[in-house]
Protein backbone atom coordinates (compact mmCIF):
# COMPACT_ATOMS: atom_id res chain seq x y z
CA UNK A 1 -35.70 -81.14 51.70
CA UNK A 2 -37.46 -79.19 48.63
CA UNK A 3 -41.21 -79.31 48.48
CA UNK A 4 -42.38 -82.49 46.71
CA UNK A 5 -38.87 -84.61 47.50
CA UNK A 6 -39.21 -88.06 47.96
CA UNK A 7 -38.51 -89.11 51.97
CA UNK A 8 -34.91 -89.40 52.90
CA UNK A 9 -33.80 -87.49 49.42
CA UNK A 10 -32.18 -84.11 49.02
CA UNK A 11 -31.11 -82.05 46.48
CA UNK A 12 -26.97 -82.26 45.63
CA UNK A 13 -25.52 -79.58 43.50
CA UNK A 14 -22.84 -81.71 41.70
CA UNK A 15 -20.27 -80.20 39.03
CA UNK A 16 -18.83 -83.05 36.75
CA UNK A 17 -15.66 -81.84 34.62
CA UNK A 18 -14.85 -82.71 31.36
CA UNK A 19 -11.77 -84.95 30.76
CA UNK A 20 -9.66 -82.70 28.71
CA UNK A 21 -9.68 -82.50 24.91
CA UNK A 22 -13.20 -83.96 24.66
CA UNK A 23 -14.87 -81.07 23.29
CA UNK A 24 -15.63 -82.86 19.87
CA UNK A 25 -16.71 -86.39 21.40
CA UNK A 26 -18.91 -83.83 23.62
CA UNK A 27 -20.51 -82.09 21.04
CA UNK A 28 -21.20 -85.75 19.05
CA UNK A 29 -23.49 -87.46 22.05
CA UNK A 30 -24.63 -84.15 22.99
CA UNK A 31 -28.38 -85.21 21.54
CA UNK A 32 -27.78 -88.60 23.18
CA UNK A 33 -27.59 -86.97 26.23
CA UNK A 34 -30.25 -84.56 25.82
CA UNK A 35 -32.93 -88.26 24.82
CA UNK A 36 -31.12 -89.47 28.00
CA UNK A 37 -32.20 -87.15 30.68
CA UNK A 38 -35.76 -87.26 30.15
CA UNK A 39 -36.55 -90.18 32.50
CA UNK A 40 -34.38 -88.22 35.04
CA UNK A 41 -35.96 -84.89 34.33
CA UNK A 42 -39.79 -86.13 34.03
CA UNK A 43 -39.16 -88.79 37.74
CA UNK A 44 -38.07 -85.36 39.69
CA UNK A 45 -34.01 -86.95 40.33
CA UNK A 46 -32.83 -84.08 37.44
CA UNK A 47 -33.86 -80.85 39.03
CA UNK A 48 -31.84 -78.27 36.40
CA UNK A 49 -28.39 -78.43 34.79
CA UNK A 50 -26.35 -77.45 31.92
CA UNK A 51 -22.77 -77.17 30.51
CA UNK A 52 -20.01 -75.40 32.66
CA UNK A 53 -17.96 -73.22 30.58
CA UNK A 54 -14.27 -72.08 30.58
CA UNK A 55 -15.45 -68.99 29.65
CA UNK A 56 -18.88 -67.14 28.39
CA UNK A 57 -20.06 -67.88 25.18
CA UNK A 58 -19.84 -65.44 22.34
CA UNK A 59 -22.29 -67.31 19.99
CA UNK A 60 -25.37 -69.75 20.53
CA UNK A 61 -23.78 -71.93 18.90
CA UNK A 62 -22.20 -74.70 20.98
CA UNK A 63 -19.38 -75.57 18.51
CA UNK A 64 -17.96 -72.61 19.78
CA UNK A 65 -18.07 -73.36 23.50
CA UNK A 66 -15.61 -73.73 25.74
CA UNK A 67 -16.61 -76.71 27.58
CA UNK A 68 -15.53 -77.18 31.22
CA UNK A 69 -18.07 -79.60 32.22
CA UNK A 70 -21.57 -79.88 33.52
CA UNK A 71 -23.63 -78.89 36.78
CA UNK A 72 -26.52 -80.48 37.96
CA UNK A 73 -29.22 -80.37 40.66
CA UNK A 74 -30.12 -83.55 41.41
CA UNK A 75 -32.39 -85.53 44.28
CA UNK A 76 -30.48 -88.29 45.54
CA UNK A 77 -30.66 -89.96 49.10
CA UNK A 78 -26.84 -90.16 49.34
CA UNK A 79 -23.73 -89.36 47.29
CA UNK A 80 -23.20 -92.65 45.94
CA UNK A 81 -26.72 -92.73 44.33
CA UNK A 82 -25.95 -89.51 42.83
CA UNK A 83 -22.51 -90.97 41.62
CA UNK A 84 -24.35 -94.06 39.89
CA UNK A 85 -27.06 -92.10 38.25
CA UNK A 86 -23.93 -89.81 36.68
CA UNK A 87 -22.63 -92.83 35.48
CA UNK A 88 -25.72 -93.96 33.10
CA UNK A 89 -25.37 -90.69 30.91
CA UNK A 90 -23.63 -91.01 27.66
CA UNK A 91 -21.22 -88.02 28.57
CA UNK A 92 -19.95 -91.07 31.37
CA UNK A 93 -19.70 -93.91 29.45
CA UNK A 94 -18.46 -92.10 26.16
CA UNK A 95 -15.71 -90.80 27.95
CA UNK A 96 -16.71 -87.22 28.50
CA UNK A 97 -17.56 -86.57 32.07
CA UNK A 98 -14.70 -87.40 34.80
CA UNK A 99 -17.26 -88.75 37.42
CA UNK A 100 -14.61 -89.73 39.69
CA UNK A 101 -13.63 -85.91 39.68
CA UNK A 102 -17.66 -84.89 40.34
CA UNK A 103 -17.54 -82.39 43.22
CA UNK A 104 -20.34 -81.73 45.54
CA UNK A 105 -19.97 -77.87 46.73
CA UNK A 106 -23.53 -77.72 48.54
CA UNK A 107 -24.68 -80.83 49.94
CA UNK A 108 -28.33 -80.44 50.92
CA UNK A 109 -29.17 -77.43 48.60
CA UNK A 110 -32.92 -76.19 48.31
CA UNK A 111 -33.74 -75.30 45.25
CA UNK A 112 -37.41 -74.96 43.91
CA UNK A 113 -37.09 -73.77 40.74
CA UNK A 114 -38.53 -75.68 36.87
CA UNK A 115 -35.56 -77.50 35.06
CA UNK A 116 -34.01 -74.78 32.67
CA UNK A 117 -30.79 -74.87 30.93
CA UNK A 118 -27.79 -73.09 33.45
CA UNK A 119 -24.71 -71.95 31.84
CA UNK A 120 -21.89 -71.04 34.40
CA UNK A 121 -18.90 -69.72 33.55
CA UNK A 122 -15.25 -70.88 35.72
């Protein structure tokens, strides 16, 4: 358990994939999704994330991207509670994220580092 998690939490690194061709719904509830996090970010469940990319970027500009998903660290007593906080972000109920495809590589993952934006590349 990281310094400062809640009893019976841990951190989950979780990697949600896109449903395919969603890049432009994506990039449209991308701000919705940044407003969204905050709660998660600010109560400690949100530890760091960002987009997961089918390749690096060439540009900053995210029109460009080649989005493969996201990847999160999140604190979450079980699996299930991680799965149900996924669902409440706009990229699950707009149609973006393929929750029932999230994957959970590291289960119990330390991590004690300030939430900054990851970019991985598949």
């Amino acid at each position: 358990m990281a310094t400062g998690a809640a009893p019976n939490k841990t951190e989950w690194l979780v990697v949600v994939p896109d449903f395919p061709g969603v890049q432009q719904k994506r990039l449209e509830v991308r701000q919705q999704h940044f407003a969204g996090i905050g709660p998660f970010k600010e109560s400690g469940v949100y530890q760091m994330g960002g987009a997961v990319l089918h390749e690096p970027p060439t540009s900053d500009d995210p029109t460009t991207f080649s989005f493969a998903g996201s990847t999160l660290v999140m604190q979450a007593s079980t699996r299930e509670e991680v799965i149900e906080t996924l669902r409440k972000d706009i990229y699950a109920h707009s149609g973006v994220w393929d929750v029932e495809k999230a994957s959970f590589p590291c289960p119990g993952l330390i991590v004690s580092s300030a939430i900054d934006p990851v970019v991985l590349c598949v």
